[in-house]
PDB file of N, CA and C in Angstrom:
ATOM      1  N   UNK A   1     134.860  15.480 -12.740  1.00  0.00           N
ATOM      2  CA  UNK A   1     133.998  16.175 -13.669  1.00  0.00           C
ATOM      3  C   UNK A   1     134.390  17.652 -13.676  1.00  0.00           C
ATOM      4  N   UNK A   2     134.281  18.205 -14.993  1.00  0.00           N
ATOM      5  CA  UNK A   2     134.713  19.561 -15.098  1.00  0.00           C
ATOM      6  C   UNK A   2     133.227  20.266 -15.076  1.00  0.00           C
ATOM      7  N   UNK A   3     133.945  21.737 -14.349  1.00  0.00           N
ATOM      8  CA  UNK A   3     132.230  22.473 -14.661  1.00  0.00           C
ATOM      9  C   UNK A   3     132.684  23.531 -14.775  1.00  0.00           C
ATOM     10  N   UNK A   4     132.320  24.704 -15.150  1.00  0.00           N
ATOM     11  CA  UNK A   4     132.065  26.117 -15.867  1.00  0.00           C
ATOM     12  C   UNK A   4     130.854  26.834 -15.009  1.00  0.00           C
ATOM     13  N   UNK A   5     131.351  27.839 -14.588  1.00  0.00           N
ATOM     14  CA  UNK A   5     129.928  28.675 -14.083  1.00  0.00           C
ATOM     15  C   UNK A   5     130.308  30.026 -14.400  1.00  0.00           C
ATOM     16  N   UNK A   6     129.483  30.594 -14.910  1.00  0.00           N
ATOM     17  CA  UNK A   6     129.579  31.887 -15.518  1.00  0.00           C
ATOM     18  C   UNK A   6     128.513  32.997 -14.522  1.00  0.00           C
ATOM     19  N   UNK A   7     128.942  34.242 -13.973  1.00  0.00           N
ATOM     20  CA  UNK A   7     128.794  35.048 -13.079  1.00  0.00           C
ATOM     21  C   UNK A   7     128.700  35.852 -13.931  1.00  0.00           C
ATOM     22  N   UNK A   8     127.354  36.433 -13.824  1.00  0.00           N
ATOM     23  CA  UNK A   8     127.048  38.298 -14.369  1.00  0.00           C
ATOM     24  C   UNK A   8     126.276  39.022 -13.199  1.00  0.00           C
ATOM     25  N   UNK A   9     126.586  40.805 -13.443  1.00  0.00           N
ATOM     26  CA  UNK A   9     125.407  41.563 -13.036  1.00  0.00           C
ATOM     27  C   UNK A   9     123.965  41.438 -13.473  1.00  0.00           C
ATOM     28  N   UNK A  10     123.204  41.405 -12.513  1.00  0.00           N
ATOM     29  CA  UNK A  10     121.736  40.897 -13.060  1.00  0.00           C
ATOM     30  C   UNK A  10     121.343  42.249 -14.019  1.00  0.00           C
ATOM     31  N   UNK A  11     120.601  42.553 -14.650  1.00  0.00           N
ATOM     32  CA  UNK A  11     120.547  43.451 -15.267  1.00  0.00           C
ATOM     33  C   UNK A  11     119.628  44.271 -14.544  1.00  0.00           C
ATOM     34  N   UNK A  12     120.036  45.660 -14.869  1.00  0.00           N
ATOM     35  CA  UNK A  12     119.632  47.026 -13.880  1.00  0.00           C
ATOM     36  C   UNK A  12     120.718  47.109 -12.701  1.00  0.00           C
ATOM     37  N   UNK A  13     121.628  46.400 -12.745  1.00  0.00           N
ATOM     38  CA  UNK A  13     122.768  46.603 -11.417  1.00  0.00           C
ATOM     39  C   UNK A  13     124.047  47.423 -12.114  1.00  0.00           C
ATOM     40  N   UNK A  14     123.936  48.269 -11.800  1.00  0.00           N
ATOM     41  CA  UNK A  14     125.295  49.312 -12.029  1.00  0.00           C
ATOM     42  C   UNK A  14     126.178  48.227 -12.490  1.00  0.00           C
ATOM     43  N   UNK A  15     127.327  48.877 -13.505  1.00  0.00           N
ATOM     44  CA  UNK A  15     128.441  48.338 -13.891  1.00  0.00           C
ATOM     45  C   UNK A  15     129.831  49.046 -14.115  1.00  0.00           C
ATOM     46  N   UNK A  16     130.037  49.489 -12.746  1.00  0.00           N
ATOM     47  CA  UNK A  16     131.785  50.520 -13.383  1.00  0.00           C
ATOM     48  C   UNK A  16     132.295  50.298 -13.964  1.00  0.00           C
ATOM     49  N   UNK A  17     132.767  48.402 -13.994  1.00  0.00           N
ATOM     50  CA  UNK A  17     133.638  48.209 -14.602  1.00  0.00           C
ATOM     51  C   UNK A  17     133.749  48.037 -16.069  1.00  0.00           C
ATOM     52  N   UNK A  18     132.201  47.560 -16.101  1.00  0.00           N
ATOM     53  CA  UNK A  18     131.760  47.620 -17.801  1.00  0.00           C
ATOM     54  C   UNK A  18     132.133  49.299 -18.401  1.00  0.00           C
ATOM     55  N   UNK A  19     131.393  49.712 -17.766  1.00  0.00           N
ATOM     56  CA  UNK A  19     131.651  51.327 -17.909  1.00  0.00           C
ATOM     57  C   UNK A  19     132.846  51.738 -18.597  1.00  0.00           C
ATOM     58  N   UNK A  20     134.354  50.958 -17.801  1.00  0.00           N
ATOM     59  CA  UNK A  20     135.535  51.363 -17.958  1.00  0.00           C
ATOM     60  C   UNK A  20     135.900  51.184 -18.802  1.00  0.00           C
ATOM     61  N   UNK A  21     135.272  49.556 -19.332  1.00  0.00           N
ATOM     62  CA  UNK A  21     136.157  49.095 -20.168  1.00  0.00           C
ATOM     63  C   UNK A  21     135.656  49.683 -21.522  1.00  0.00           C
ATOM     64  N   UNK A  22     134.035  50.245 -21.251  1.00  0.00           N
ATOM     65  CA  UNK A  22     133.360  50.816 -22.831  1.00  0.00           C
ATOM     66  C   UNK A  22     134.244  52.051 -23.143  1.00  0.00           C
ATOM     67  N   UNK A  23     134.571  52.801 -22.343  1.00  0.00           N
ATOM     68  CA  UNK A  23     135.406  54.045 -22.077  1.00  0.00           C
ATOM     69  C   UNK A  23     136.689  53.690 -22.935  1.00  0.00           C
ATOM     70  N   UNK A  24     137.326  52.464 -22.486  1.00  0.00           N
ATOM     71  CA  UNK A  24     138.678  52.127 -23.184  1.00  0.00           C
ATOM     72  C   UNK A  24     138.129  52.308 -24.435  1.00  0.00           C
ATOM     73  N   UNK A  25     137.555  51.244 -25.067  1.00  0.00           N
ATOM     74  CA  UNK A  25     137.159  51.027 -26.113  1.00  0.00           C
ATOM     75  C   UNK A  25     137.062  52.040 -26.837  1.00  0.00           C
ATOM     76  N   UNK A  26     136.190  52.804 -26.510  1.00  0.00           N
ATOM     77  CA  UNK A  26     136.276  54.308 -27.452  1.00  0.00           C
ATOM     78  C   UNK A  26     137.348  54.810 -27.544  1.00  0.00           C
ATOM     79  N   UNK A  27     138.571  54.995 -26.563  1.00  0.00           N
ATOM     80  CA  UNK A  27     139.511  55.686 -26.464  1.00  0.00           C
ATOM     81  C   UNK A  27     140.394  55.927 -27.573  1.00  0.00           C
ATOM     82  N   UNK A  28     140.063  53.820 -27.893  1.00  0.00           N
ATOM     83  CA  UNK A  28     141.227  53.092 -28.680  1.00  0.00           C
ATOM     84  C   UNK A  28     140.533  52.710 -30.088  1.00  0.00           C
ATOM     85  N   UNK A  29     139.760  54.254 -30.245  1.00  0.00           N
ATOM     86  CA  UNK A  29     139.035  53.898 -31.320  1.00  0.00           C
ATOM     87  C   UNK A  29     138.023  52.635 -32.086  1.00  0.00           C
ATOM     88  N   UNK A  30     137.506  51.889 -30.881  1.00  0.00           N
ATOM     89  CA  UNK A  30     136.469  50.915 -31.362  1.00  0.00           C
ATOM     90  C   UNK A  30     135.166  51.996 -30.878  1.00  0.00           C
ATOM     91  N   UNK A  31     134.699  52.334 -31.887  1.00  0.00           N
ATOM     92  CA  UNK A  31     133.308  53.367 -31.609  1.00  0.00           C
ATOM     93  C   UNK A  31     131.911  52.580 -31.898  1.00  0.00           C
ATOM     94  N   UNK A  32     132.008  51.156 -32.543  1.00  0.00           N
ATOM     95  CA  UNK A  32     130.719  50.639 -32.178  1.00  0.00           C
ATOM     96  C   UNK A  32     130.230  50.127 -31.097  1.00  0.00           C
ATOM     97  N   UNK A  33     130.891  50.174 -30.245  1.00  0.00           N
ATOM     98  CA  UNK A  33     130.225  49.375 -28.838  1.00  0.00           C
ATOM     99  C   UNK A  33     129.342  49.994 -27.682  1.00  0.00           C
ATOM    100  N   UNK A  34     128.344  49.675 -27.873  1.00  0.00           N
ATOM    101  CA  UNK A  34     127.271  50.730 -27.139  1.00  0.00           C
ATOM    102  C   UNK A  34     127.328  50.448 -25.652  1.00  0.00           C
ATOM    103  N   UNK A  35     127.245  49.190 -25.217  1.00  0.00           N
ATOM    104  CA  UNK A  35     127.876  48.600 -23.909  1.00  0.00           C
ATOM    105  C   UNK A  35     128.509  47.681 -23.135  1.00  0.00           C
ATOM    106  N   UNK A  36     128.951  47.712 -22.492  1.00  0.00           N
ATOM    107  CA  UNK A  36     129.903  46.426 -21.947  1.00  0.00           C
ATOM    108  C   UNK A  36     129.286  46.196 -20.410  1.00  0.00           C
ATOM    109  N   UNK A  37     128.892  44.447 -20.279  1.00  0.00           N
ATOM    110  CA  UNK A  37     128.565  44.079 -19.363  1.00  0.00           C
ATOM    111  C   UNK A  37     129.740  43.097 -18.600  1.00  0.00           C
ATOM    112  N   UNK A  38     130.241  43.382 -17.874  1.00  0.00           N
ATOM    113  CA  UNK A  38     131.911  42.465 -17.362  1.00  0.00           C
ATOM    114  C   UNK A  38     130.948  41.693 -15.941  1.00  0.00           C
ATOM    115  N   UNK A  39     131.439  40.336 -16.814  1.00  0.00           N
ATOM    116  CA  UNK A  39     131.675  39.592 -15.553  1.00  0.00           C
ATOM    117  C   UNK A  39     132.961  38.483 -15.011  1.00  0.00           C
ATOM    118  N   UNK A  40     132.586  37.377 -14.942  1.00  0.00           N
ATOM    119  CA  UNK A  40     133.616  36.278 -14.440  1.00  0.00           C
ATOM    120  C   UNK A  40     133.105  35.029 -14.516  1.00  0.00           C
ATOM    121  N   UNK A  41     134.533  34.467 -14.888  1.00  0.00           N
ATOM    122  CA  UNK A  41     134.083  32.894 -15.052  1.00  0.00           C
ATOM    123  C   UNK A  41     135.030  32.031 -14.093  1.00  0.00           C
ATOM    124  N   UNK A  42     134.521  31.295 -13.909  1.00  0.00           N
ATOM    125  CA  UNK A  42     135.175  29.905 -12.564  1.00  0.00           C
ATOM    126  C   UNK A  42     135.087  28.533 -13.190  1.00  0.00           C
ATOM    127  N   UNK A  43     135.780  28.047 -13.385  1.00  0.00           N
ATOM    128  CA  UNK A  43     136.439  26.792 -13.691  1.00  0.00           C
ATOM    129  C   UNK A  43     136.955  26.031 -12.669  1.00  0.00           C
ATOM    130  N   UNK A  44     136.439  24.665 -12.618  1.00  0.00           N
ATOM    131  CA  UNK A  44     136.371  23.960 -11.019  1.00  0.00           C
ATOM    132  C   UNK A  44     136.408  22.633 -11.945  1.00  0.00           C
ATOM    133  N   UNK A  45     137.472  21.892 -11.127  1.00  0.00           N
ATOM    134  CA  UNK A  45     137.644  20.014 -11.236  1.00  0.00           C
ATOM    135  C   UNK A  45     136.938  19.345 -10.178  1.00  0.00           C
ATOM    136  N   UNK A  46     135.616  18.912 -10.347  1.00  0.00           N
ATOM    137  CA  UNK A  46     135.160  18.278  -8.755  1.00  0.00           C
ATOM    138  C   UNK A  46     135.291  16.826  -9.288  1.00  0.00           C
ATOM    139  N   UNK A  47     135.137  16.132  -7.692  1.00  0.00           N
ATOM    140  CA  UNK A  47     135.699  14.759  -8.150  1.00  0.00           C
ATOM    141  C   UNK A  47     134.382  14.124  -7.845  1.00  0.00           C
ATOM    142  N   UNK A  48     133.034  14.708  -7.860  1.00  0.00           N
ATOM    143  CA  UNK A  48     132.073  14.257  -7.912  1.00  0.00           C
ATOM    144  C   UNK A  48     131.579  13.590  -9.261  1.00  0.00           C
ATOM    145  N   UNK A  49     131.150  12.451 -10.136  1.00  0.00           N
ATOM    146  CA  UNK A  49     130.927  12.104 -11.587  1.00  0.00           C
ATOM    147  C   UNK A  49     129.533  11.461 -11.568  1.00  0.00           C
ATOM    148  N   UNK A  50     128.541  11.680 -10.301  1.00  0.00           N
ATOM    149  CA  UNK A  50     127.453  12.010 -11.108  1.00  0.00           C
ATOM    150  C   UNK A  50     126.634  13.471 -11.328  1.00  0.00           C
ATOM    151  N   UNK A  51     125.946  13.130 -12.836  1.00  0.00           N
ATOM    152  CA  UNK A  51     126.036  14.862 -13.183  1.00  0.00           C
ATOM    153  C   UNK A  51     124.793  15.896 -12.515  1.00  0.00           C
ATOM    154  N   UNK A  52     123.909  15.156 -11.474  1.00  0.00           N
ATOM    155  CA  UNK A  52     122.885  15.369 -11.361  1.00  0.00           C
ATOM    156  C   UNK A  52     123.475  15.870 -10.048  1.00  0.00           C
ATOM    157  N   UNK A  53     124.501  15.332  -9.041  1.00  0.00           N
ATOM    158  CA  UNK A  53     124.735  15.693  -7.739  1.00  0.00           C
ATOM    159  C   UNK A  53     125.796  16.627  -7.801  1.00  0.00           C
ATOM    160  N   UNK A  54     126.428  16.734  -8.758  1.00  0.00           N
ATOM    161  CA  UNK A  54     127.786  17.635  -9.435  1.00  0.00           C
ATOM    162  C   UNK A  54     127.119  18.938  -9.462  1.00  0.00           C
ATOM    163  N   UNK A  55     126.075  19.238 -10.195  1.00  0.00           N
ATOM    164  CA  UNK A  55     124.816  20.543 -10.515  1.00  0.00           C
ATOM    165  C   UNK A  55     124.515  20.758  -9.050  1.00  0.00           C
ATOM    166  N   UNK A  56     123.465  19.817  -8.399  1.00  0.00           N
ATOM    167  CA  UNK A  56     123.688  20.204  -7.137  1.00  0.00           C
ATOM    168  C   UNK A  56     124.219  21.168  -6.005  1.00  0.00           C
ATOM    169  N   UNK A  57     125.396  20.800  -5.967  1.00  0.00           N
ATOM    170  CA  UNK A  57     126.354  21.483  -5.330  1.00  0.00           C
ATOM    171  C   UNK A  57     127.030  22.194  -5.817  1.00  0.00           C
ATOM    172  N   UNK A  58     127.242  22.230  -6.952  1.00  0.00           N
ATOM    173  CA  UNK A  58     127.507  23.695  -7.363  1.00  0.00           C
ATOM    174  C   UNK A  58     126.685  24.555  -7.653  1.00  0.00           C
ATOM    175  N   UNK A  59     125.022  24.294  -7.318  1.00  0.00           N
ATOM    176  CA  UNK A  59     123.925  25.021  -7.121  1.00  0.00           C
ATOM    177  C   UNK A  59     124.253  25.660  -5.705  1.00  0.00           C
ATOM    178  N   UNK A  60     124.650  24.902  -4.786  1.00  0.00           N
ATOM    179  CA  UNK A  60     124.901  25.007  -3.537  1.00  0.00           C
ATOM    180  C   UNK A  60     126.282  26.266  -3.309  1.00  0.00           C
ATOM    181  N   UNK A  61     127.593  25.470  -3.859  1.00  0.00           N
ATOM    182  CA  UNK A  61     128.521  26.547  -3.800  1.00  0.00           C
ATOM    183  C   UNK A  61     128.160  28.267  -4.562  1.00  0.00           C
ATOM    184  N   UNK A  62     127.547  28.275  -5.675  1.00  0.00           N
ATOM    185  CA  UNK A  62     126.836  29.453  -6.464  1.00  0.00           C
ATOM    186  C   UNK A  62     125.962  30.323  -5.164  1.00  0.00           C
ATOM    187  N   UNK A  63     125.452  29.758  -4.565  1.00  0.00           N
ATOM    188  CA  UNK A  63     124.325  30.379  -3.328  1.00  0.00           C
ATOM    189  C   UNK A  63     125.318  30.808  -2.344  1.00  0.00           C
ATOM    190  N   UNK A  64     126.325  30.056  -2.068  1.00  0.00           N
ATOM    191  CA  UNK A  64     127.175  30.697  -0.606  1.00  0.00           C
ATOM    192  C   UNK A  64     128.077  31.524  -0.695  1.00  0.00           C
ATOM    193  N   UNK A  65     128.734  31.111  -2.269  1.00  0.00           N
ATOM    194  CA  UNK A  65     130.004  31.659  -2.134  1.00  0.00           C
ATOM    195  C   UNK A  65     130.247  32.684  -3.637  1.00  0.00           C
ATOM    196  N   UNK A  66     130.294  31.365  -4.579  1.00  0.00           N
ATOM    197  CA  UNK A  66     130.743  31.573  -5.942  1.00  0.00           C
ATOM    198  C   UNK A  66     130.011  33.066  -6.801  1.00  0.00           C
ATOM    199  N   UNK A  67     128.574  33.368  -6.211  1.00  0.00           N
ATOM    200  CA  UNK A  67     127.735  34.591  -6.812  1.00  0.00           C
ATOM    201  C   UNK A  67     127.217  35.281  -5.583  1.00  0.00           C
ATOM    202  N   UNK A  68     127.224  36.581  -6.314  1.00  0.00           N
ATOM    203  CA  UNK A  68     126.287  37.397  -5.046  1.00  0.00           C
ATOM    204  C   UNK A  68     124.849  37.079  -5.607  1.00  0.00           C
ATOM    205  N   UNK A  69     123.854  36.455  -5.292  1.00  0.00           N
ATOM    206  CA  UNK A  69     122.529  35.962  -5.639  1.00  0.00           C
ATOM    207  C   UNK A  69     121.827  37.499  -5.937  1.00  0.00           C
ATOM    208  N   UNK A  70     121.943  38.353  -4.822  1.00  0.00           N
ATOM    209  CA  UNK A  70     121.236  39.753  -4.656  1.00  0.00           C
ATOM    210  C   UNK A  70     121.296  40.829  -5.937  1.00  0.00           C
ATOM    211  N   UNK A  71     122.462  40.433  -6.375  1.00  0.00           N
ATOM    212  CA  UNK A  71     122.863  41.261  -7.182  1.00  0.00           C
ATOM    213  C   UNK A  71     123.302  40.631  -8.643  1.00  0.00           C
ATOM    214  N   UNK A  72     124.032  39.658  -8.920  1.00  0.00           N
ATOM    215  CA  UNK A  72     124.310  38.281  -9.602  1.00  0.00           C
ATOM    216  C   UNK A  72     123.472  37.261 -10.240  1.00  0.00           C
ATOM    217  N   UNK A  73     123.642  37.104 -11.389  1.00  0.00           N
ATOM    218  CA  UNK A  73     123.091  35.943 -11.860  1.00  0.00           C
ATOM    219  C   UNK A  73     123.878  34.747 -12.266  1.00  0.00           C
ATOM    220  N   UNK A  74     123.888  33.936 -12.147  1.00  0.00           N
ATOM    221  CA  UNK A  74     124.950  32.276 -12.450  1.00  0.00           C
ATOM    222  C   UNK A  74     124.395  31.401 -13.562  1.00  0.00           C
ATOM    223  N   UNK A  75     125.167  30.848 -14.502  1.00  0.00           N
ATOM    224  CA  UNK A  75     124.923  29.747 -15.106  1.00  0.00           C
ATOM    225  C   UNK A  75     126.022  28.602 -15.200  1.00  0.00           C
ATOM    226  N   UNK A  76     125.109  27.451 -15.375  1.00  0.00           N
ATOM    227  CA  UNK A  76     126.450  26.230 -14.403  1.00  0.00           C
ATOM    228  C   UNK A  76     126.733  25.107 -16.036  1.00  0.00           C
ATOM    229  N   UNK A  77     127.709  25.511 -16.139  1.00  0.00           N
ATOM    230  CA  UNK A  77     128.284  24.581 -17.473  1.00  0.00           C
ATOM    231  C   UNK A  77     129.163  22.934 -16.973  1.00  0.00           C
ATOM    232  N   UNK A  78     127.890  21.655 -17.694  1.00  0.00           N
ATOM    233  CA  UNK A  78     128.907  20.344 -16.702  1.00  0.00           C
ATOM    234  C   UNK A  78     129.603  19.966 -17.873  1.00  0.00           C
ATOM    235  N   UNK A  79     130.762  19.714 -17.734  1.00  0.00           N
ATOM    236  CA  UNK A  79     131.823  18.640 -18.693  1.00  0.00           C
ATOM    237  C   UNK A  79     132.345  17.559 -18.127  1.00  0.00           C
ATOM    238  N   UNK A  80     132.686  16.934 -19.249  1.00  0.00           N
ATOM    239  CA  UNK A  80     133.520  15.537 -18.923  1.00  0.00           C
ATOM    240  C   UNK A  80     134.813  15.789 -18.148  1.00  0.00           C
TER     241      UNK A  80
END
């Protein structure tokens, strides 16, 4: 089973890197963009195929590893 989990700053958590990249943006003449929130995405093949224990544990990996919870927010995308 394929899954998707998408990693952001929770909102109110500083963002340099957003920062940087809004900075580019203007540089390079895109002047509508008021802000940029950067995060990351993870793409994982588990060989788990039911979809209920698949969520699970990647509820599980999201908590230990995959997000900073404190600071981070996660959303878990399941595919075929």
């Amino acid at each position: 089973m394929r899954a998707r989990v998408h990693v952001m700053l929770k909102p109110g958590v500083l963002d340099p890197q957003g920062k940087a990249i809004a900075h580019a943006l203007g540089s390079l003449g895109f002047k509508g963009v008021n802000e940029v929130r950067q995060g990351k995405v993870i793409d994982l093949d588990l060989a788990e195929s039911d979809p209920a224990r698949a969520k699970a544990e990647l509820e599980q990996m999201c908590r230990q590893l995959l997000a900073n919870t404190v600071i981070e927010s996660y959303q878990i995308e399941l595919g075929q």
